[in-house]
PDB file of N, CA and C in Angstrom:
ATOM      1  N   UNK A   1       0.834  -1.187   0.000  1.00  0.00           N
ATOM      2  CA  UNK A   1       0.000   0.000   0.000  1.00  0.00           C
ATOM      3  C   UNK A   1       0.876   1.247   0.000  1.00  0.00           C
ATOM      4  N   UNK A   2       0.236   2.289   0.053  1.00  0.00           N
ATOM      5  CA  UNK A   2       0.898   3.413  -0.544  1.00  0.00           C
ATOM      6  C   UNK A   2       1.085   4.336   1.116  1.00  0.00           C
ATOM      7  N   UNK A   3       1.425   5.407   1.016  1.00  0.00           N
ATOM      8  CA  UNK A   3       2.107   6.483   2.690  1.00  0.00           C
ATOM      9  C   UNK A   3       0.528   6.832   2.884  1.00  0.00           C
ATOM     10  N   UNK A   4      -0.753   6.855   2.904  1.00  0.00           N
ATOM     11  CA  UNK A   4      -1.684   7.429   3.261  1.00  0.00           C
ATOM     12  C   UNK A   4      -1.993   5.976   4.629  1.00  0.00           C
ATOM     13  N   UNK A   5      -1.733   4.906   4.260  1.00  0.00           N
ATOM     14  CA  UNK A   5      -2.359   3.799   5.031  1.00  0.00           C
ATOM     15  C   UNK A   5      -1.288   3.255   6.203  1.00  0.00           C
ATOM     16  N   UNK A   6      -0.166   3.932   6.249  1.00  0.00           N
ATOM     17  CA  UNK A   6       0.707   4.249   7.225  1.00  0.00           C
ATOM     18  C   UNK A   6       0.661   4.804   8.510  1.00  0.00           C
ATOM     19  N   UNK A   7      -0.410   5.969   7.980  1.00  0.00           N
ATOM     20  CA  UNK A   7      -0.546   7.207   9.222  1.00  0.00           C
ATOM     21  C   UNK A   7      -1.572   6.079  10.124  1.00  0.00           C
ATOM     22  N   UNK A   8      -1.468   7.290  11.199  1.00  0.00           N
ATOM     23  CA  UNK A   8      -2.219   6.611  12.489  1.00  0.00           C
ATOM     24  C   UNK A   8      -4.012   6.418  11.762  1.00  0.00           C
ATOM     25  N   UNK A   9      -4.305   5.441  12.279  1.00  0.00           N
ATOM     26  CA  UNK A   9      -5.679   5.055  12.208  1.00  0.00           C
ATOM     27  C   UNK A   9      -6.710   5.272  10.386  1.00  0.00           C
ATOM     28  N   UNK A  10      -5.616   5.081   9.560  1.00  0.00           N
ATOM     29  CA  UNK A  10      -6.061   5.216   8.104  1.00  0.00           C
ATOM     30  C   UNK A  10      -5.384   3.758   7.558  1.00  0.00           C
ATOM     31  N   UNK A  11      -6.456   2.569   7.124  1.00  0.00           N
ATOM     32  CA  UNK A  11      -5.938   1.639   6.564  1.00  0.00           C
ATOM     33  C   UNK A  11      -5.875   1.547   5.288  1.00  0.00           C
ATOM     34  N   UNK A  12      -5.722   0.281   4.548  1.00  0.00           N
ATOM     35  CA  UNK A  12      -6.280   0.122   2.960  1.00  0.00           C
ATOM     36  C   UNK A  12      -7.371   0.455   2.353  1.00  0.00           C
ATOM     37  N   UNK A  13      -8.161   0.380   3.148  1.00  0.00           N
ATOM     38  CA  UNK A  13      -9.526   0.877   2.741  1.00  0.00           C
ATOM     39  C   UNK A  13      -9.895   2.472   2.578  1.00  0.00           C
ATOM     40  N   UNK A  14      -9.473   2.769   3.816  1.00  0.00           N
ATOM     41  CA  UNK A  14      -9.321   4.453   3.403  1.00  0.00           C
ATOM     42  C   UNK A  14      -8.531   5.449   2.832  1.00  0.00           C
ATOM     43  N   UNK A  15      -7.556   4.423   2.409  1.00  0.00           N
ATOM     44  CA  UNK A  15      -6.529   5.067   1.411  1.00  0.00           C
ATOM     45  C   UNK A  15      -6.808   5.224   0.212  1.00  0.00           C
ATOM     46  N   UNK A  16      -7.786   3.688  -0.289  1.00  0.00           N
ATOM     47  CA  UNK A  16      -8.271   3.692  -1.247  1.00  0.00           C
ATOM     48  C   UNK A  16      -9.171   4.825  -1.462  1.00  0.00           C
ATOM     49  N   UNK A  17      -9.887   4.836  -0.699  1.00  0.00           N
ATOM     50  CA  UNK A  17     -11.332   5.757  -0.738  1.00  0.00           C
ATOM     51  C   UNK A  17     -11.050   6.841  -1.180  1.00  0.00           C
ATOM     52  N   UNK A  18      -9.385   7.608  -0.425  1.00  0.00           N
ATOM     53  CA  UNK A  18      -8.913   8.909  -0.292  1.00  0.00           C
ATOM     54  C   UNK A  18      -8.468   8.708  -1.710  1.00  0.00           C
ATOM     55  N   UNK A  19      -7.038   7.719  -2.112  1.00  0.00           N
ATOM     56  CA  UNK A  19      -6.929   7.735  -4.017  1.00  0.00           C
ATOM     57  C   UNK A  19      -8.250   8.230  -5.050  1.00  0.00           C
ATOM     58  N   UNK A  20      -9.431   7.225  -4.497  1.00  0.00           N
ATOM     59  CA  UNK A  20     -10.322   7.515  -5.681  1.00  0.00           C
ATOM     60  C   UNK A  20     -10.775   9.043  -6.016  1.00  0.00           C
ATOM     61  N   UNK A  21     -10.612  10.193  -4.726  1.00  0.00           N
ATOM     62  CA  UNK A  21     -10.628  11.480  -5.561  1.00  0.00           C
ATOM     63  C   UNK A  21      -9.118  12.375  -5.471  1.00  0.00           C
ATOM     64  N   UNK A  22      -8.109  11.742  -5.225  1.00  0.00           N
ATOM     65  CA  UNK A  22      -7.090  12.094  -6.059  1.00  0.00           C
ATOM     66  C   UNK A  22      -6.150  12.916  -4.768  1.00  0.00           C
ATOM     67  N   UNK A  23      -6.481  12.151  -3.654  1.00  0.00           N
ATOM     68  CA  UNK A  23      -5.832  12.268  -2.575  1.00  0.00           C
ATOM     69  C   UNK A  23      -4.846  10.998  -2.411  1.00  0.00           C
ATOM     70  N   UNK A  24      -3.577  11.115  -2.749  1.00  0.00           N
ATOM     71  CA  UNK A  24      -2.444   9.682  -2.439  1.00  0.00           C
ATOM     72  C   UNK A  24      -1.644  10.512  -1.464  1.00  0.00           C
ATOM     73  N   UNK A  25      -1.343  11.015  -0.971  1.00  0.00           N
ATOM     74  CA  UNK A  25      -0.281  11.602   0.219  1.00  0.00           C
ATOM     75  C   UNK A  25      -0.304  12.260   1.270  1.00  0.00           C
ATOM     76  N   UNK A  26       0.007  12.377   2.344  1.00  0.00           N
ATOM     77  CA  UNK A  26       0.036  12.932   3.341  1.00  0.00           C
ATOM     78  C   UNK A  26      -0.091  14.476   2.925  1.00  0.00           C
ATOM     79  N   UNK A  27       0.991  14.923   1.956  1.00  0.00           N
ATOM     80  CA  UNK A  27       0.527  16.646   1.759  1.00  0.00           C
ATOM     81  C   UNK A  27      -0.791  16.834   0.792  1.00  0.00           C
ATOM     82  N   UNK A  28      -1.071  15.784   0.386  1.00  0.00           N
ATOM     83  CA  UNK A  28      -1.908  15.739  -0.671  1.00  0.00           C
ATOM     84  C   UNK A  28      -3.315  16.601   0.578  1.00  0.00           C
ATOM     85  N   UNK A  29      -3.739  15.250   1.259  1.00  0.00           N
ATOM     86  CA  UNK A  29      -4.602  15.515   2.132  1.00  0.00           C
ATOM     87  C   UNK A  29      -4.451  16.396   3.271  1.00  0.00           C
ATOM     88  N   UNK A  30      -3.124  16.538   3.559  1.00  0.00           N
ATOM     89  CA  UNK A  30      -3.151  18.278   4.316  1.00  0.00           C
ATOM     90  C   UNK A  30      -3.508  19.581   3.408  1.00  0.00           C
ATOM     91  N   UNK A  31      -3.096  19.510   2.544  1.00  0.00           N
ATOM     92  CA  UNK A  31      -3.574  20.848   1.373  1.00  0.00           C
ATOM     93  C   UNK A  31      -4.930  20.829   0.806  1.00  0.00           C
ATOM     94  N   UNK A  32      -5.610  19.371   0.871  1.00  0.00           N
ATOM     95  CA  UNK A  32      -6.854  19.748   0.981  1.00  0.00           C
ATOM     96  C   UNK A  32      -7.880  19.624   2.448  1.00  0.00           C
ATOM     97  N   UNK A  33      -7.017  19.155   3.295  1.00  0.00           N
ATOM     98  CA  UNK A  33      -7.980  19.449   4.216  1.00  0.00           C
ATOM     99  C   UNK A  33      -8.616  18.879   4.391  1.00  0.00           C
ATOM    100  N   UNK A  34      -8.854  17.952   5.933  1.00  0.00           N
ATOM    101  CA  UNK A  34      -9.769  16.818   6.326  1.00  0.00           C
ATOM    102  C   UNK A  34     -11.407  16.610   5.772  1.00  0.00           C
ATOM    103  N   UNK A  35     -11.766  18.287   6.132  1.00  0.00           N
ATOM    104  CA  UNK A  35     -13.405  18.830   5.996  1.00  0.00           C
ATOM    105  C   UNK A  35     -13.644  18.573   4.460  1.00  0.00           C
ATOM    106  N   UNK A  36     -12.708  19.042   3.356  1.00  0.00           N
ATOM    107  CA  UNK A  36     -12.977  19.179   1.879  1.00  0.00           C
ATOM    108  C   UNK A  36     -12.842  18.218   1.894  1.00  0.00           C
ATOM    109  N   UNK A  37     -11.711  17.300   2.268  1.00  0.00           N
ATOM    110  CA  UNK A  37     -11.917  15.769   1.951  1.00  0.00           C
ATOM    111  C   UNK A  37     -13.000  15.004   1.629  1.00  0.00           C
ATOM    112  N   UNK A  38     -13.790  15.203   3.544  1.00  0.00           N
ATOM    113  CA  UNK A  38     -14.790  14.688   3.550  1.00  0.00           C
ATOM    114  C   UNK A  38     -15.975  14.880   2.940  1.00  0.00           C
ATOM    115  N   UNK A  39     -16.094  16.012   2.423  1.00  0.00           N
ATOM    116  CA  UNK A  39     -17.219  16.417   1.500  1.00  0.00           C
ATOM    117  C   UNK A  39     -17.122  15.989   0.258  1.00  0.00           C
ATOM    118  N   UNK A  40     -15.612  15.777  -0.565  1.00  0.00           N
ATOM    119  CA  UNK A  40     -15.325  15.254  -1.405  1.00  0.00           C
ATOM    120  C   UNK A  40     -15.816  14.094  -1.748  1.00  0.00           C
ATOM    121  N   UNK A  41     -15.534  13.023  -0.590  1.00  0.00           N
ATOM    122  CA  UNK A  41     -16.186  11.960  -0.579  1.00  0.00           C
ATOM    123  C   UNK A  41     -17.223  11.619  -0.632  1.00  0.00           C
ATOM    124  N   UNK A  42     -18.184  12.244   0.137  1.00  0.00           N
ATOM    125  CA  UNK A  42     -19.379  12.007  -0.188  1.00  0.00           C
ATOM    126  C   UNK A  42     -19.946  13.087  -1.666  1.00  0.00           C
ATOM    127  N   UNK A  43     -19.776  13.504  -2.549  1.00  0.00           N
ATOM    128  CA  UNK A  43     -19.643  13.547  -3.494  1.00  0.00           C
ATOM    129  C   UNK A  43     -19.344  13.143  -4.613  1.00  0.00           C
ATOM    130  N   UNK A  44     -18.379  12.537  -4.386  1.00  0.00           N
ATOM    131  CA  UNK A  44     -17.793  11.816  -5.862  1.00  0.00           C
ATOM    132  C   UNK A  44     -17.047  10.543  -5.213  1.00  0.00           C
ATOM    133  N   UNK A  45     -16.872  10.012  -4.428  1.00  0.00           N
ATOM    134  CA  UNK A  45     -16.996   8.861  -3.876  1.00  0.00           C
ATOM    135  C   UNK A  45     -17.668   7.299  -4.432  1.00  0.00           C
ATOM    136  N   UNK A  46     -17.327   6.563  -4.464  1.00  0.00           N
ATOM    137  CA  UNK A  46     -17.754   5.169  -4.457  1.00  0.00           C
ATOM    138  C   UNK A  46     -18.918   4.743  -2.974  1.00  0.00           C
ATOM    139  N   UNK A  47     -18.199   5.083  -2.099  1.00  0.00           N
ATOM    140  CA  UNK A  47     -18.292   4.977  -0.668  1.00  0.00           C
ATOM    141  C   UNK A  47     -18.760   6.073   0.153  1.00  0.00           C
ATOM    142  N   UNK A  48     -20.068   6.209   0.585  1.00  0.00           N
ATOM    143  CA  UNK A  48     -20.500   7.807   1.533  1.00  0.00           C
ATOM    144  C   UNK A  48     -19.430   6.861   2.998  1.00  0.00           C
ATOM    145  N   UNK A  49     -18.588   8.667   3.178  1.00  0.00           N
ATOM    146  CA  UNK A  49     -18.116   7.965   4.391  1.00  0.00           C
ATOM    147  C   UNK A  49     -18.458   8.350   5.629  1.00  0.00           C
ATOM    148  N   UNK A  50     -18.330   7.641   6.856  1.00  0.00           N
ATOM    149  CA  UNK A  50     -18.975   8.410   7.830  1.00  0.00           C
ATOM    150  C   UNK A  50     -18.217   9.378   8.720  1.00  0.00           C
ATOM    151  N   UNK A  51     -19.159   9.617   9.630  1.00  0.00           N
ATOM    152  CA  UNK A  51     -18.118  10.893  10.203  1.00  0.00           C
ATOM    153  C   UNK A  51     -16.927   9.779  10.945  1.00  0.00           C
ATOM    154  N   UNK A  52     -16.445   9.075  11.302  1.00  0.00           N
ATOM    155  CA  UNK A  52     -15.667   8.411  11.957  1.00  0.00           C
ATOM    156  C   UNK A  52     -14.577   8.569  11.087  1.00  0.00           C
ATOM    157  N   UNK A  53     -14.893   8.381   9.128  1.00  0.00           N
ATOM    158  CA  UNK A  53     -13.608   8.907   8.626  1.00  0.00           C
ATOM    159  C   UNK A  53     -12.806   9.924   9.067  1.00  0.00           C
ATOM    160  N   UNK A  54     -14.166  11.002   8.934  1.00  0.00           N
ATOM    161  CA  UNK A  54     -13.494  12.104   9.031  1.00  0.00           C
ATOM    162  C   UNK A  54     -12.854  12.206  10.524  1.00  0.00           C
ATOM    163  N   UNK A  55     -13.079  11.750  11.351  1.00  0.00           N
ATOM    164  CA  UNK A  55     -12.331  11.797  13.042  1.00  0.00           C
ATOM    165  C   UNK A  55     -11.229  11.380  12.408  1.00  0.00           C
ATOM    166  N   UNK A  56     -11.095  10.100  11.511  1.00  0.00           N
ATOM    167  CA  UNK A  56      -9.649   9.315  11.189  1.00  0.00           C
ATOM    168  C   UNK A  56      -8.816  10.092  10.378  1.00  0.00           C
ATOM    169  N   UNK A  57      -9.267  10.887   9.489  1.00  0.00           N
ATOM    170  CA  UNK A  57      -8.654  11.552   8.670  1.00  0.00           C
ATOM    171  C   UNK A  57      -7.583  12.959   9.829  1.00  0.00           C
ATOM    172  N   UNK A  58      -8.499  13.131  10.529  1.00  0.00           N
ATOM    173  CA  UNK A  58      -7.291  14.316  11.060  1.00  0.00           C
ATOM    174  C   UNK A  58      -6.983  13.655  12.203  1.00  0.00           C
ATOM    175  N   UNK A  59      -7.398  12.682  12.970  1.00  0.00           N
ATOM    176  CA  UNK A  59      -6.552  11.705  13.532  1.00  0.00           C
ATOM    177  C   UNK A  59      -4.909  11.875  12.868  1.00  0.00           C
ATOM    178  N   UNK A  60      -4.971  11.252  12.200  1.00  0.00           N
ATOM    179  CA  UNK A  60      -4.297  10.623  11.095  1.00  0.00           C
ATOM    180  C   UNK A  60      -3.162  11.901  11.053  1.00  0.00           C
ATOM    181  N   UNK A  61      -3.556  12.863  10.494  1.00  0.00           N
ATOM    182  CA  UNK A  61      -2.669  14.680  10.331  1.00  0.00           C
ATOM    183  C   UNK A  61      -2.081  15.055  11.692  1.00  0.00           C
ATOM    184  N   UNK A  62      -2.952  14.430  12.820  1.00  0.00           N
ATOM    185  CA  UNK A  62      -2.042  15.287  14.325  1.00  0.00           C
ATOM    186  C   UNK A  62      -1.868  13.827  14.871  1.00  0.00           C
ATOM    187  N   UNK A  63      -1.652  12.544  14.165  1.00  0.00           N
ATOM    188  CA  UNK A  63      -1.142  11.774  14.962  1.00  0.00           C
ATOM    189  C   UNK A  63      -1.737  11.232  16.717  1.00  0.00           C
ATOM    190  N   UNK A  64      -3.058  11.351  15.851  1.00  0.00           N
ATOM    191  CA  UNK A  64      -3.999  10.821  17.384  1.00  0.00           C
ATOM    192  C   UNK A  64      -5.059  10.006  17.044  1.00  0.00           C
ATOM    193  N   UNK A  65      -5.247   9.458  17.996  1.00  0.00           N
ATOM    194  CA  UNK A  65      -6.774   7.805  17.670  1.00  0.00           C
ATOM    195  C   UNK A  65      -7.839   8.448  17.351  1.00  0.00           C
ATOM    196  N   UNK A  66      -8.404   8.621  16.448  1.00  0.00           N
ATOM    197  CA  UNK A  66      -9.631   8.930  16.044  1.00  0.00           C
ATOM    198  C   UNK A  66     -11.036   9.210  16.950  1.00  0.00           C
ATOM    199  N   UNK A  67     -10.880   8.108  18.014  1.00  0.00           N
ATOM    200  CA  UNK A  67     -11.665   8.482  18.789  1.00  0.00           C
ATOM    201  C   UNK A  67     -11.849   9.653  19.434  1.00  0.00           C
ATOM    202  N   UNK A  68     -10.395   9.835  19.878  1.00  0.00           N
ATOM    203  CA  UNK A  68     -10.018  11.322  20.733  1.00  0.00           C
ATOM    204  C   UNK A  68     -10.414  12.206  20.172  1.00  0.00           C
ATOM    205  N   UNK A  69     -10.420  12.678  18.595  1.00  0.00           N
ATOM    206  CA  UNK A  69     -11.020  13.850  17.926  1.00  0.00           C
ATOM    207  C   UNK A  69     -12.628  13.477  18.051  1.00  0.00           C
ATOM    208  N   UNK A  70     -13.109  12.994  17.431  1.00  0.00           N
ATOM    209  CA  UNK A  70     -14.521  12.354  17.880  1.00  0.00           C
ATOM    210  C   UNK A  70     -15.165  12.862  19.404  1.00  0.00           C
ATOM    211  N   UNK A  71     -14.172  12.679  20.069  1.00  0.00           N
ATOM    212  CA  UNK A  71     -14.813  12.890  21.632  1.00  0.00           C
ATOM    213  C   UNK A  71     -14.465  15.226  22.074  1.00  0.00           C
ATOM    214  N   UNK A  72     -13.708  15.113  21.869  1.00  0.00           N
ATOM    215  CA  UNK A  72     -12.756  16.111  22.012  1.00  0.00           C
ATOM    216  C   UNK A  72     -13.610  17.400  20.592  1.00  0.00           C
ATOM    217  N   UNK A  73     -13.480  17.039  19.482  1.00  0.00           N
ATOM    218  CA  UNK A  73     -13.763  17.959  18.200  1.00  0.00           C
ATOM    219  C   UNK A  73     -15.116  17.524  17.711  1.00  0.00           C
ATOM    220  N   UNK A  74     -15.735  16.957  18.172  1.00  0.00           N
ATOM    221  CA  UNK A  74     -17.141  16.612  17.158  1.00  0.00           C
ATOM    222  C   UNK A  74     -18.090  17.600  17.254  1.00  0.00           C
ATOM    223  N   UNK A  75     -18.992  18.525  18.326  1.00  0.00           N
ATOM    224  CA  UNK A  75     -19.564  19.191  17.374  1.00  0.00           C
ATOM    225  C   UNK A  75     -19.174  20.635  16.910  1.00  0.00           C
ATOM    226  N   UNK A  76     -17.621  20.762  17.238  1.00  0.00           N
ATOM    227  CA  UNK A  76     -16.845  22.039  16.321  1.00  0.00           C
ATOM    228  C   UNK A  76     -16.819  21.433  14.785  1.00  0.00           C
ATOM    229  N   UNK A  77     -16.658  19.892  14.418  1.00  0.00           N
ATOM    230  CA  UNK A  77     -16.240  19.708  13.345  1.00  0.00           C
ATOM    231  C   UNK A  77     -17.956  19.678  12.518  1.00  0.00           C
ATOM    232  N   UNK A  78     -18.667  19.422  13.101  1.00  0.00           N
ATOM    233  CA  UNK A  78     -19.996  19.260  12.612  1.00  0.00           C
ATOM    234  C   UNK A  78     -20.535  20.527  12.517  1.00  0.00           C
ATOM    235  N   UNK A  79     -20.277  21.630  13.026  1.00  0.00           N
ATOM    236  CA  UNK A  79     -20.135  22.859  12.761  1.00  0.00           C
ATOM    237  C   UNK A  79     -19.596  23.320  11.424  1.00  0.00           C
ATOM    238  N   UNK A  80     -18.608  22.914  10.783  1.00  0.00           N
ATOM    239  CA  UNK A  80     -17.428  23.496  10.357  1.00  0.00           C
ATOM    240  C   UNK A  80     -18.289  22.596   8.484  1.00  0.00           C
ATOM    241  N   UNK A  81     -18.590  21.720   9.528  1.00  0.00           N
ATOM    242  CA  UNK A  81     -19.251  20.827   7.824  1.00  0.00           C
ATOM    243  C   UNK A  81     -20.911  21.829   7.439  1.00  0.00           C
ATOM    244  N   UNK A  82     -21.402  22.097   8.476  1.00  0.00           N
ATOM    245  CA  UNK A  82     -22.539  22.485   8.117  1.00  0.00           C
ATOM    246  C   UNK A  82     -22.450  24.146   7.474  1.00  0.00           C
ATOM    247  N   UNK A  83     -21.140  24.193   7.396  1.00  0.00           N
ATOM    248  CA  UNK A  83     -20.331  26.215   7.462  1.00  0.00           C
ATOM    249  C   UNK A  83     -20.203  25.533   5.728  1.00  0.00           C
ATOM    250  N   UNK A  84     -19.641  24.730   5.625  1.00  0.00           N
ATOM    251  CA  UNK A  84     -18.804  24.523   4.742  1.00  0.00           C
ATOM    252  C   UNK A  84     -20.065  24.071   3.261  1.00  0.00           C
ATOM    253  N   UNK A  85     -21.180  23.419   3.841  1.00  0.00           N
ATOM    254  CA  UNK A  85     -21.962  23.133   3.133  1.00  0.00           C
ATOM    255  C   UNK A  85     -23.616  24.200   2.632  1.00  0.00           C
ATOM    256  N   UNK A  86     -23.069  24.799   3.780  1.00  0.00           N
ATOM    257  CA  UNK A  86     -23.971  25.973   3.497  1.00  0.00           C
ATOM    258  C   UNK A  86     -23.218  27.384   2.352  1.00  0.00           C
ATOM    259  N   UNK A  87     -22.074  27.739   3.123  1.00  0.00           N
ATOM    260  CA  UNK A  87     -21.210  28.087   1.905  1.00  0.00           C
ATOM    261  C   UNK A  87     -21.714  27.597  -0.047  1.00  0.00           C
ATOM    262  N   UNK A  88     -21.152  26.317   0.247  1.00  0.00           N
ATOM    263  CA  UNK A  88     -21.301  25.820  -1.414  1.00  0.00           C
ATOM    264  C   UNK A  88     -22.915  25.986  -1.933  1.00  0.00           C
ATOM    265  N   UNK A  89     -23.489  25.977  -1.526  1.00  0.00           N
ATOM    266  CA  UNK A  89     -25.176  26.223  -1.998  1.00  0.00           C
ATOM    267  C   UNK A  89     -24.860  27.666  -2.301  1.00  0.00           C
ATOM    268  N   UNK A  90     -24.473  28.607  -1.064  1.00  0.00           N
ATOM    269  CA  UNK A  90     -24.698  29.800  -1.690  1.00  0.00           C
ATOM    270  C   UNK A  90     -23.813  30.344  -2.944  1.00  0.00           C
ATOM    271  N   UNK A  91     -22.764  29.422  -2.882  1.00  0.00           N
ATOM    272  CA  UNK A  91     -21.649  30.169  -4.164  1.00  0.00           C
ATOM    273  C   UNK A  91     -22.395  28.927  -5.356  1.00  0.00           C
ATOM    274  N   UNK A  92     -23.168  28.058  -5.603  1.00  0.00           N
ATOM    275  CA  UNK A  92     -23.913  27.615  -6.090  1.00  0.00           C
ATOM    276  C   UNK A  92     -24.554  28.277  -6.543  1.00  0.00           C
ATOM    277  N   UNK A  93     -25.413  29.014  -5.728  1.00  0.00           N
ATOM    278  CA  UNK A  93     -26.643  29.565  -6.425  1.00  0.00           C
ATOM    279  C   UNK A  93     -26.394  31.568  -7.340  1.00  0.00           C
ATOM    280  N   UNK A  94     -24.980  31.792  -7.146  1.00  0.00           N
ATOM    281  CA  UNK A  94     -24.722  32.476  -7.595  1.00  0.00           C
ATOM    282  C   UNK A  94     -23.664  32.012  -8.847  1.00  0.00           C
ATOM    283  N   UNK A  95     -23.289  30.651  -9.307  1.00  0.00           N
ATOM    284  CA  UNK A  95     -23.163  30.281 -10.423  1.00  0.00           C
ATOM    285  C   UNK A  95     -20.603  29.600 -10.095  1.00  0.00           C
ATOM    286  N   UNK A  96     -20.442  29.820  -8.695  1.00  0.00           N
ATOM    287  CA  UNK A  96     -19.450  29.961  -8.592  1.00  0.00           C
ATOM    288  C   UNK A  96     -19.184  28.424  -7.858  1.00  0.00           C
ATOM    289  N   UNK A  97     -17.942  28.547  -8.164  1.00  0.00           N
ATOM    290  CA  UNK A  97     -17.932  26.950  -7.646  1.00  0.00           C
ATOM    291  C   UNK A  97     -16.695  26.542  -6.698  1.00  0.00           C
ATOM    292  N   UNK A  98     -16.570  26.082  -5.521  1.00  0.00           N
ATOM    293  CA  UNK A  98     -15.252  26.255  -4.938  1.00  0.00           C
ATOM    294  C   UNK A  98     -14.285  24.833  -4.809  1.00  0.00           C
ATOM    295  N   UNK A  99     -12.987  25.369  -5.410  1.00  0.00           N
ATOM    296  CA  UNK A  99     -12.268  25.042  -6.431  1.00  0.00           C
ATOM    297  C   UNK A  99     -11.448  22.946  -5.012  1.00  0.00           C
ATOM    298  N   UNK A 100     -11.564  21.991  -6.061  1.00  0.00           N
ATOM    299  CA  UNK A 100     -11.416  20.736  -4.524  1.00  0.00           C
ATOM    300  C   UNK A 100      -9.860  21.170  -4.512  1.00  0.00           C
TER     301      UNK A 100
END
């Protein structure tokens, strides 16, 4: 397997998931960012993933068990998705599109 299924708490499976929209690397997925990730995914995805990815995914970036963000960041991050998804409707509905 490839350096994404290395990091803490990201296996084959979610490496894969992360390849299929064009995330293979550690800077890959720091430059886009756990949140875009995850929206990514459930977008153009094979696989809707759940929020537990996303705990794993920045797990994974600060080198901590997934759970701990989960317990610790969940509803700042559920915040941050509902910021993020409300955003894209509105640059949606004005014809603009923000760039993965």
């Amino acid at each position: 397997m490839g350096e994404l299924s290395k990091l803490k708490g990201l296996g084959p499976k979610s490496e894969r998931c992360l390849n299929e929209i064009g995330i293979h690397t550690r800077q890959d997925l720091e430059e886009t960012g756990p949140i875009r990730a995850f929206l990514r995914l459930k977008a153009e995805g094979r696989t809707p993933p759940s929020l537990n990815f996303l705990y794993a995914m920045i797990g994974a970036l600060e080198d901590r068990h997934w759970t701990e963000i989960a317990r610790t960041r969940r509803q700042q991050l559920l915040l941050e998705l509902d910021g993020y998804a409300e955003l894209e409707k509105l640059l949606a509905e004005e014809g603009t599109k923000i760039a993965p």
